[in-house]
N, C-alpha and C. Protein backbone atom coordinates (compact mmCIF):
# COMPACT_ATOMS: atom_id res chain seq x y z
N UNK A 1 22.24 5.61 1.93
CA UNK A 1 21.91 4.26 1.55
C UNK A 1 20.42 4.05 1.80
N UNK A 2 19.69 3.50 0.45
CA UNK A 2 18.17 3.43 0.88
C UNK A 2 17.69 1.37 1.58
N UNK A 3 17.41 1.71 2.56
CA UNK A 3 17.02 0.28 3.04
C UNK A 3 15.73 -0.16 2.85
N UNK A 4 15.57 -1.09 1.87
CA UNK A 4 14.27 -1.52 0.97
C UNK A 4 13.40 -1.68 2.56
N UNK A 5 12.17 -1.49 2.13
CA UNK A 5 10.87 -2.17 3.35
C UNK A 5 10.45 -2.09 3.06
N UNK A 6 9.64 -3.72 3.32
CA UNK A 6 8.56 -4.29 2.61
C UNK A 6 7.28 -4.22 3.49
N UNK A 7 6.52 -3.66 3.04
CA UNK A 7 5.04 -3.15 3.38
C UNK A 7 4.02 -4.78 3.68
N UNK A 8 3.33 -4.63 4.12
CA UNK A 8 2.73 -5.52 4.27
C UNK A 8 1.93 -5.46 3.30
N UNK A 9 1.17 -6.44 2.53
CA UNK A 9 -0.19 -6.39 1.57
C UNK A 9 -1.14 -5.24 2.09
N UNK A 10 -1.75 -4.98 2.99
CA UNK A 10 -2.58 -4.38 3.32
C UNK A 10 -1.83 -2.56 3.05
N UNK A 11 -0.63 -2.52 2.92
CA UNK A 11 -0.42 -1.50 2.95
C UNK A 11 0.16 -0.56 1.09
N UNK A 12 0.18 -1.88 0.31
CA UNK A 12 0.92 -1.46 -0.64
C UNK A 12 -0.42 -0.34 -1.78
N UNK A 13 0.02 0.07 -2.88
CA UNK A 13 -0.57 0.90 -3.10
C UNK A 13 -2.01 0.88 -3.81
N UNK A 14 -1.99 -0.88 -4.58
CA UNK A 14 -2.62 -1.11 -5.04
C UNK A 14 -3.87 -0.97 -3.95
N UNK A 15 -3.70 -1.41 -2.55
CA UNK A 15 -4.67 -2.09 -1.97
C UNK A 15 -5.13 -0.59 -1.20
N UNK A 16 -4.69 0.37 -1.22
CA UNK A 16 -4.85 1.93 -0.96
C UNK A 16 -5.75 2.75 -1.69
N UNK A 17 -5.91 2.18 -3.17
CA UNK A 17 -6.94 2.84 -4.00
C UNK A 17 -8.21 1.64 -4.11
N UNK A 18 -7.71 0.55 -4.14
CA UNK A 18 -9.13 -0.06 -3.40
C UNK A 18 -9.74 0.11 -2.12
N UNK A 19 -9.30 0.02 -1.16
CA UNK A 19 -9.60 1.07 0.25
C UNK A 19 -10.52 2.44 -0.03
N UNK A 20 -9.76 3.37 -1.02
CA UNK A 20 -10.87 3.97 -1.59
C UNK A 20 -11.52 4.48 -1.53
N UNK A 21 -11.72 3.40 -3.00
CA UNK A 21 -12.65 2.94 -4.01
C UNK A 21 -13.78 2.78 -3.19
N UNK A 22 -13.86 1.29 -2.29
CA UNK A 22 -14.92 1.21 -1.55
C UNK A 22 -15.28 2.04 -0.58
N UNK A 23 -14.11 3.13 0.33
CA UNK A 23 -14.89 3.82 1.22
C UNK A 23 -15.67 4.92 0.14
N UNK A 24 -15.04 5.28 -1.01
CA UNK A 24 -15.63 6.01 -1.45
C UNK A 24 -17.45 5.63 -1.50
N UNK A 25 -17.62 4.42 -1.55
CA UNK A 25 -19.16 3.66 -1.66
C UNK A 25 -19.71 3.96 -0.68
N UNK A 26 -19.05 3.64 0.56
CA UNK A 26 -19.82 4.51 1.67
C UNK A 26 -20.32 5.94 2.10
N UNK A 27 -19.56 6.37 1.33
CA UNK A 27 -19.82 8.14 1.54
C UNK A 27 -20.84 7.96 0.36
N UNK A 28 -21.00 8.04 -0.52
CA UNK A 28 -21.99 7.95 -1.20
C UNK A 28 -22.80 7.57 -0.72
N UNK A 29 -23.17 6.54 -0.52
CA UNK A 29 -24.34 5.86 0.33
C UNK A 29 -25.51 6.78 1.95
N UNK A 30 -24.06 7.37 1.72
CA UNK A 30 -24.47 8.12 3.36
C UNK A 30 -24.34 7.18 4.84
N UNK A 31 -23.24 6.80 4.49
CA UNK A 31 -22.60 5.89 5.57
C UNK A 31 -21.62 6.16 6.31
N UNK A 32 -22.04 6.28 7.81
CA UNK A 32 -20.66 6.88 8.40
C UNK A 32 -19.86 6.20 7.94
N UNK A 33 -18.18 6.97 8.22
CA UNK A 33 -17.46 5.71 8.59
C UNK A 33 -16.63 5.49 9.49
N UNK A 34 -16.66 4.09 10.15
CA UNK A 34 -16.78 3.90 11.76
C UNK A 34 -15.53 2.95 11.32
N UNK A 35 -14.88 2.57 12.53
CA UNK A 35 -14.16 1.29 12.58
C UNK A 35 -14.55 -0.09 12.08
N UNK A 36 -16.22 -0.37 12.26
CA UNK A 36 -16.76 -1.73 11.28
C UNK A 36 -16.03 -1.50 10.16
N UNK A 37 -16.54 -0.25 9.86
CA UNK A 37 -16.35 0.18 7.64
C UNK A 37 -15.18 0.18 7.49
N UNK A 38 -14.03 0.26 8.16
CA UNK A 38 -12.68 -0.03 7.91
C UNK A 38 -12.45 -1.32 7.82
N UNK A 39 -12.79 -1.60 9.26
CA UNK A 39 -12.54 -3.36 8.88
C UNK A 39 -13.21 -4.10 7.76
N UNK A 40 -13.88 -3.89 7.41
CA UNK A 40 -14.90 -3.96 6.46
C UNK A 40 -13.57 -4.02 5.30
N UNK A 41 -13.60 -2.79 4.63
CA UNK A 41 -12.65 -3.06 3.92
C UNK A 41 -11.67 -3.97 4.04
N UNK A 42 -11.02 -3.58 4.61
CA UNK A 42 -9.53 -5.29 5.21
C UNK A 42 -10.11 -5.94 4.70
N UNK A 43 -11.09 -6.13 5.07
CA UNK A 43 -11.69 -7.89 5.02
C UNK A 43 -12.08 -8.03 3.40
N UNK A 44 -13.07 -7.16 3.14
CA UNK A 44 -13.18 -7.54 1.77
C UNK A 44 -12.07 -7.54 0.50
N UNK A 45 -11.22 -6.87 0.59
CA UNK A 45 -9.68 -6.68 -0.30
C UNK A 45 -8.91 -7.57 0.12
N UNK A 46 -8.98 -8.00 1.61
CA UNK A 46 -7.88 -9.38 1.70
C UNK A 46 -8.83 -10.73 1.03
N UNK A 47 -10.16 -10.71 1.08
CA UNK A 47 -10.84 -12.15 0.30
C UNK A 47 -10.78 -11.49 -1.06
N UNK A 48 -10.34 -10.73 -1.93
CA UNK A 48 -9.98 -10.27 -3.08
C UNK A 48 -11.28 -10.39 -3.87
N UNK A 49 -12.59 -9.19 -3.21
CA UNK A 49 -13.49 -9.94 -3.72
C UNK A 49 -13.63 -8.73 -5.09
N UNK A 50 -14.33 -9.04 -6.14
CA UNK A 50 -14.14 -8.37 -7.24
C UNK A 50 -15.52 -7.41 -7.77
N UNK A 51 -15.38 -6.56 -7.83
CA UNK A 51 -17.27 -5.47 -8.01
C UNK A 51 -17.28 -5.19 -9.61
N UNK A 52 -18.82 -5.80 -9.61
CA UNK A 52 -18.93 -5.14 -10.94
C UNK A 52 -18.73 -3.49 -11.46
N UNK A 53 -17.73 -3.33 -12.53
CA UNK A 53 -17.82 -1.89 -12.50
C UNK A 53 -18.26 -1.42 -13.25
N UNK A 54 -19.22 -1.74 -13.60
CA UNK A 54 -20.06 -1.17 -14.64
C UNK A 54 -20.96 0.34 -14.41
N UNK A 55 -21.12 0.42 -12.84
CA UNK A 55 -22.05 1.70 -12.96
C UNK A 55 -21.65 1.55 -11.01
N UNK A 56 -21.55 3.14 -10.69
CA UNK A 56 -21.21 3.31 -9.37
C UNK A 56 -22.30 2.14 -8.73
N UNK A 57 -23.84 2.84 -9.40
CA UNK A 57 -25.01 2.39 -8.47
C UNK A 57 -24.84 0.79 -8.36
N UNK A 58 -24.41 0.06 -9.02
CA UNK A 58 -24.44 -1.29 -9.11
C UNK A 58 -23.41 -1.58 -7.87
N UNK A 59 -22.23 -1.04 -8.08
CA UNK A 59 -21.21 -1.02 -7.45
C UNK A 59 -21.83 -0.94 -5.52
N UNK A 60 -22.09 -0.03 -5.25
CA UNK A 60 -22.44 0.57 -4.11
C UNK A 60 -23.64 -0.31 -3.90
N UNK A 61 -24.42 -1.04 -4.68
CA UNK A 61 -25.29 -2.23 -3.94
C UNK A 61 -23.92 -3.27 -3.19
N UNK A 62 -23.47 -3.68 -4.39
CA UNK A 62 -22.61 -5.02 -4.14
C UNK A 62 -21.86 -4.17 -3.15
N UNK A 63 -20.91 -3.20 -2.47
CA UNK A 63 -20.60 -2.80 -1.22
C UNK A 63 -21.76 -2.96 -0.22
N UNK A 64 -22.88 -2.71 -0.55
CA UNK A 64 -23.89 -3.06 1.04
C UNK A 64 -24.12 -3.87 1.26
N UNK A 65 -24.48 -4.81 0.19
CA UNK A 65 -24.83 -6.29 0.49
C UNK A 65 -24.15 -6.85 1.28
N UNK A 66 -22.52 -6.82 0.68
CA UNK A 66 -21.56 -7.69 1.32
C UNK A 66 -20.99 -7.03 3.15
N UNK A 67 -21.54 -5.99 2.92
CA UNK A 67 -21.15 -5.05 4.23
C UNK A 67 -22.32 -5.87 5.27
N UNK A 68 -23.09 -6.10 4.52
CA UNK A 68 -24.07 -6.60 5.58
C UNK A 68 -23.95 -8.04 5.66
N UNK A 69 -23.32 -8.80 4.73
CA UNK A 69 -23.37 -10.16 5.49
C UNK A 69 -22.11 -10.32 6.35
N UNK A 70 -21.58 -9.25 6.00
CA UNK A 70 -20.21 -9.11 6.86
C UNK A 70 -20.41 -8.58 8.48
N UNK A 71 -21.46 -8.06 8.63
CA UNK A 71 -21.92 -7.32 9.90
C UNK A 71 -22.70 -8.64 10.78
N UNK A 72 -23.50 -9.46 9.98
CA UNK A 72 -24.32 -10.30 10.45
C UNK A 72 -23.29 -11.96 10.83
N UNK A 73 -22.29 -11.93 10.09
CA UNK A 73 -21.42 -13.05 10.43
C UNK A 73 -20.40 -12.11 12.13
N UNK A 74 -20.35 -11.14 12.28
CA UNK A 74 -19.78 -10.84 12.73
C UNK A 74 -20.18 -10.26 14.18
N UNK A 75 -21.60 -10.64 14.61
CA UNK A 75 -22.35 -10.32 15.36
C UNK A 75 -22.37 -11.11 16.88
């Protein structure tokens, strides 16, 4: 008998390839990644925030930017 369980948002699959998506931005960047950059993520996929995808490089600004006002609110 299979007993359904329900994942939390943070865990379902959609929110796994956005997880990523964006750590992928950090490795690119040349960014460790530390426990901030995790939380980091959480945070930005639970405010469902949306990246232009037009070009990695664009992309990987809008990940630092927001990484950094996220670091500076969080200080």
């Amino acid at each position: 008998m299979d007993i359904p369980i329900k994942l939390s948002s943070r865990y379902d699959n959609e929110n796994f390839q956005k997880r990523s998506f964006v750590l992928s931005g950090f490795i690119r960047m040349n960014i460790p990644l530390s426990r901030e950059v995790y939380e980091f993520c959480d945070h930005i996929i639970n405010k469902g925030y949306q990246f232009d995808l037009g070009c990695l490089h664009t992309v990987d600004r809008q990940i630092l930017e927001e990484f950094k006002k996220y670091k500076e609110a969080n200080e």
